[in-house]
C-alpha atoms as a PDB file:
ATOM      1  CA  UNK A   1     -30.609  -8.351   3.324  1.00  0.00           C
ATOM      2  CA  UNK A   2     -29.091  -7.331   6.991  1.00  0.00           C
ATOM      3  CA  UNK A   3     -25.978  -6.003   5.203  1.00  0.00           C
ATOM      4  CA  UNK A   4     -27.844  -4.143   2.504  1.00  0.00           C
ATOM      5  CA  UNK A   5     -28.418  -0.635   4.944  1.00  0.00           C
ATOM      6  CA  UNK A   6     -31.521   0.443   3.447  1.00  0.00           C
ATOM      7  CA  UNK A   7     -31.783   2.784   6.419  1.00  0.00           C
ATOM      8  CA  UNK A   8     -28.357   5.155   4.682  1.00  0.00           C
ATOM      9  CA  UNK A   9     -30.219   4.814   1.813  1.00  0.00           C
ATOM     10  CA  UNK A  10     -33.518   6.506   2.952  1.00  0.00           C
ATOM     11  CA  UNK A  11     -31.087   8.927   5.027  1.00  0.00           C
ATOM     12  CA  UNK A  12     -29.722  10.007   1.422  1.00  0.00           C
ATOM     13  CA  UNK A  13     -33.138  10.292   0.410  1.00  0.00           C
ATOM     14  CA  UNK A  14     -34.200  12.063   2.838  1.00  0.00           C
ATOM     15  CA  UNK A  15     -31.399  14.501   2.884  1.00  0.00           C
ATOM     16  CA  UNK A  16     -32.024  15.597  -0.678  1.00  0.00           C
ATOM     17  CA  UNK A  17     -36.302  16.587   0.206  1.00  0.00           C
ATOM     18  CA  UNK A  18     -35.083  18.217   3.082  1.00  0.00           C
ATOM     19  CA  UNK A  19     -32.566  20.552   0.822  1.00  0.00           C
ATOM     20  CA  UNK A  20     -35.777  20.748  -1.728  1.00  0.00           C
ATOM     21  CA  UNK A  21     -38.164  21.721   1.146  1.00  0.00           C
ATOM     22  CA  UNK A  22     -35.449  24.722   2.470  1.00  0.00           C
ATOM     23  CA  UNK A  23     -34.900  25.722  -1.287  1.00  0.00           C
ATOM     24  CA  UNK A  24     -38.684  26.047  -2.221  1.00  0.00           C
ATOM     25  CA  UNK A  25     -39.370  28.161   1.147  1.00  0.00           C
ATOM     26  CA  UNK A  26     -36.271  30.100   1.249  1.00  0.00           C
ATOM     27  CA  UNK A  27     -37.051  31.156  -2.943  1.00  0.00           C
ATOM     28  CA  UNK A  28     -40.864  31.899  -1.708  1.00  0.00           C
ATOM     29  CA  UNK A  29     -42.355  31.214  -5.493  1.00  0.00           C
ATOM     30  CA  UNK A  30     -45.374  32.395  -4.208  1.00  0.00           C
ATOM     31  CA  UNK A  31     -43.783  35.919  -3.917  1.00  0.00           C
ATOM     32  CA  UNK A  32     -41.889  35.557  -6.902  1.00  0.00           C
ATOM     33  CA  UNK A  33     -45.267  35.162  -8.990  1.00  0.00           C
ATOM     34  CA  UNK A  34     -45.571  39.245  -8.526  1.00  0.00           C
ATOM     35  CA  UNK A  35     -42.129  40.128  -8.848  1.00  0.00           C
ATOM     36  CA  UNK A  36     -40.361  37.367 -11.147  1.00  0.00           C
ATOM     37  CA  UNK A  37     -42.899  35.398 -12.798  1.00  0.00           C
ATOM     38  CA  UNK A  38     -40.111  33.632 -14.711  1.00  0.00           C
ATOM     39  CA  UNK A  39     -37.803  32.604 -11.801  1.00  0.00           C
ATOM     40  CA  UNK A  40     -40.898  31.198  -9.847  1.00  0.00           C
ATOM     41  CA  UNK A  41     -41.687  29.258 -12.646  1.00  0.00           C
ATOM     42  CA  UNK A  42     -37.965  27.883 -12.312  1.00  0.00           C
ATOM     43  CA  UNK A  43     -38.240  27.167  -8.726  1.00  0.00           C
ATOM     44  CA  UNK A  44     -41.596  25.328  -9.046  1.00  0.00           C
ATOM     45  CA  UNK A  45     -40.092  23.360 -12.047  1.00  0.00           C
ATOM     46  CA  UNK A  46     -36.956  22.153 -10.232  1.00  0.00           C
ATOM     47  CA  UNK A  47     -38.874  21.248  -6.996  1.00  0.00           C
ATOM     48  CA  UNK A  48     -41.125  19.350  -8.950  1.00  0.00           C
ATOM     49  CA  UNK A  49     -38.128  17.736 -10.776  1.00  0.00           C
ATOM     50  CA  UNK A  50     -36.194  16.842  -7.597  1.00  0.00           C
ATOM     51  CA  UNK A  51     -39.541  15.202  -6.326  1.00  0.00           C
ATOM     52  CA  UNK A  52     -39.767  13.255  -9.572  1.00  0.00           C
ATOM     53  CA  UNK A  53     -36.070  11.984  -8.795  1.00  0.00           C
ATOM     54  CA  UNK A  54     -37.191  11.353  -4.905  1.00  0.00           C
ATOM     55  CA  UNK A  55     -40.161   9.363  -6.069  1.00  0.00           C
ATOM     56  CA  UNK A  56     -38.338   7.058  -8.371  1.00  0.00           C
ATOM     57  CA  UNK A  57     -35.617   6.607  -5.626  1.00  0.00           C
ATOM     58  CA  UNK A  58     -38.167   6.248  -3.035  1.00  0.00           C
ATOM     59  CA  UNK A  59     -40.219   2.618  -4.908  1.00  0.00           C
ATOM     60  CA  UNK A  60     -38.614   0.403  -3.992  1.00  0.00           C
ATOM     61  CA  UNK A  61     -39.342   1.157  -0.401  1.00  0.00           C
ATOM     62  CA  UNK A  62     -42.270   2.881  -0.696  1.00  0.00           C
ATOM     63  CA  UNK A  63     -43.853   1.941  -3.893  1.00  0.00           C
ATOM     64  CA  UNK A  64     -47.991   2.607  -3.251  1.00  0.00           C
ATOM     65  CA  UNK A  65     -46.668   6.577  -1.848  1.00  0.00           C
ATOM     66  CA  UNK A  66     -44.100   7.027  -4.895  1.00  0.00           C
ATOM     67  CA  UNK A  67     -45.851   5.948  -7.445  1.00  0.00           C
ATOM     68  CA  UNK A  68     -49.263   8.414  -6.305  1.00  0.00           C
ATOM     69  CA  UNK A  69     -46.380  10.926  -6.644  1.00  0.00           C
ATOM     70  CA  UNK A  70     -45.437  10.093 -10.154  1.00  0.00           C
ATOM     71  CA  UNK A  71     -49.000   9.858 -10.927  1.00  0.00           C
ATOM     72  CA  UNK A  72     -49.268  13.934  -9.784  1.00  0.00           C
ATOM     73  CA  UNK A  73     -46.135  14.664 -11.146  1.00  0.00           C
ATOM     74  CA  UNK A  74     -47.677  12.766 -14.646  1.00  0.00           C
ATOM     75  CA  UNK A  75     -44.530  10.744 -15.250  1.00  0.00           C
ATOM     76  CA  UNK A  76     -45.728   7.961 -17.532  1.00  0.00           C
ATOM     77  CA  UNK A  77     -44.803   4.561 -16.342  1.00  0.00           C
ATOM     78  CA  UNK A  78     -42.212   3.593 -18.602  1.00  0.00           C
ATOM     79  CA  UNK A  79     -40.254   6.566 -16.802  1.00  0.00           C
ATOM     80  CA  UNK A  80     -40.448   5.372 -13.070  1.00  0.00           C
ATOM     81  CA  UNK A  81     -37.067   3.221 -12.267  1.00  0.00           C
ATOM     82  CA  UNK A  82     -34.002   4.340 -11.771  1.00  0.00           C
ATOM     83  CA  UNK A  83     -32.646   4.446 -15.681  1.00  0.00           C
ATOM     84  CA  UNK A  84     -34.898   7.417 -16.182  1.00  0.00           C
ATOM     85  CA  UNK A  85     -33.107   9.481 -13.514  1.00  0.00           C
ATOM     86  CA  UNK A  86     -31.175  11.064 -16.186  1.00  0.00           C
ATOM     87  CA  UNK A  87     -31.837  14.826 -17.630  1.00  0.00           C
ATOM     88  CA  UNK A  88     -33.398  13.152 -20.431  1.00  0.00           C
ATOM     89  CA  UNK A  89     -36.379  11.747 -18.939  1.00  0.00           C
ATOM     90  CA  UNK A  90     -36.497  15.206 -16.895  1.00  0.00           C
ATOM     91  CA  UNK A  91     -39.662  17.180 -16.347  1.00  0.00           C
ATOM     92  CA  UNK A  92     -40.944  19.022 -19.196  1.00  0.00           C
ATOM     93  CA  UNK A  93     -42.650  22.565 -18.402  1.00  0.00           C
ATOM     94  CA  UNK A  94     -45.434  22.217 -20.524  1.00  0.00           C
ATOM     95  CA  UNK A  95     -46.661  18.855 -19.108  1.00  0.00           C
ATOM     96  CA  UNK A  96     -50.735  18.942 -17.897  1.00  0.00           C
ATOM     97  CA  UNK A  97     -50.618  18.023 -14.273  1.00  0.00           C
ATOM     98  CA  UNK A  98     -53.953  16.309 -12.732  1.00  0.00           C
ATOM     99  CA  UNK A  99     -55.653  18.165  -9.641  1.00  0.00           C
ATOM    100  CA  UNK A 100     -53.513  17.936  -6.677  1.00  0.00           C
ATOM    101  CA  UNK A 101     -54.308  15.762  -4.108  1.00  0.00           C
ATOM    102  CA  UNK A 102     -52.976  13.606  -0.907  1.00  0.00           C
ATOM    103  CA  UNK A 103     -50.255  11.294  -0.948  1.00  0.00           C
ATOM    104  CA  UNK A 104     -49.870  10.581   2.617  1.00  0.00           C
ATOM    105  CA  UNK A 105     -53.130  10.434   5.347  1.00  0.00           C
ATOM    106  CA  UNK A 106     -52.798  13.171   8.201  1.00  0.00           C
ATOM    107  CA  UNK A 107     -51.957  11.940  11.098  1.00  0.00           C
ATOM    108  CA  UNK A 108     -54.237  12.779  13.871  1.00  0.00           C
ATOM    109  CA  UNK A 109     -53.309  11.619  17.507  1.00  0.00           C
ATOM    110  CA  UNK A 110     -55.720   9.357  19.417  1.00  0.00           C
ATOM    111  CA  UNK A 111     -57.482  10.698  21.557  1.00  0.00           C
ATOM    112  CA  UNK A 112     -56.744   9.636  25.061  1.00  0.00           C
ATOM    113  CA  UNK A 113     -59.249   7.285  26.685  1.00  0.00           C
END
């Protein structure tokens, strides 16, 4: 297991929701909803879909965290490993998504005694 690098791994990972996170904010859907109701709906899709890839790379290190994501994203469980990171099992745009809700606590600094 020492050879295995898990840490370049996450890097990878984390690389990839860092490009999502610039992406989403630099396409602003939420202005896009007045102007180009179509292309917001494409940049809300294909964050949504890079998550779904995140989450599914993300188990096996973080399985409790990814799988709430999958849950909100409603990937059905048969689709969570890594043979359904092809375009097949992708997203589809007309899937019901449950409420929105927390994944990971807030962290809130302790107060000093």
């Amino acid at each position: 297991m020492d050879g295995q690098q898990i840490h370049k791994y996450l890097d990878a990972v984390w690389t990839v929701v860092a490009d999502a996170n610039r992406y989403f904010a630099a396409s602003e859907p939420w202005a896009l909803k007045k102007t180009d109701p179509a292309r917001m709906e494409s940049v809300l899709w294909t964050t949504a879909e890079v998550i779904r890839v995140v989450a599914i790379l993300a188990q096996p290190v973080m399985p409790e965290s990814a799988g709430k994501l999958l849950d909100l994203l409603s990937v059905p469980s048969d689709a969570r490993d890594f043979t359904a990171l092809d375009e097949g099992h992708a997203l589809s745009s007309d899937t019901e998504l449950p409420a929105p809700s927390g994944v990971f606590p807030r962290y809130v600094e302790p107060e000093a005694s």
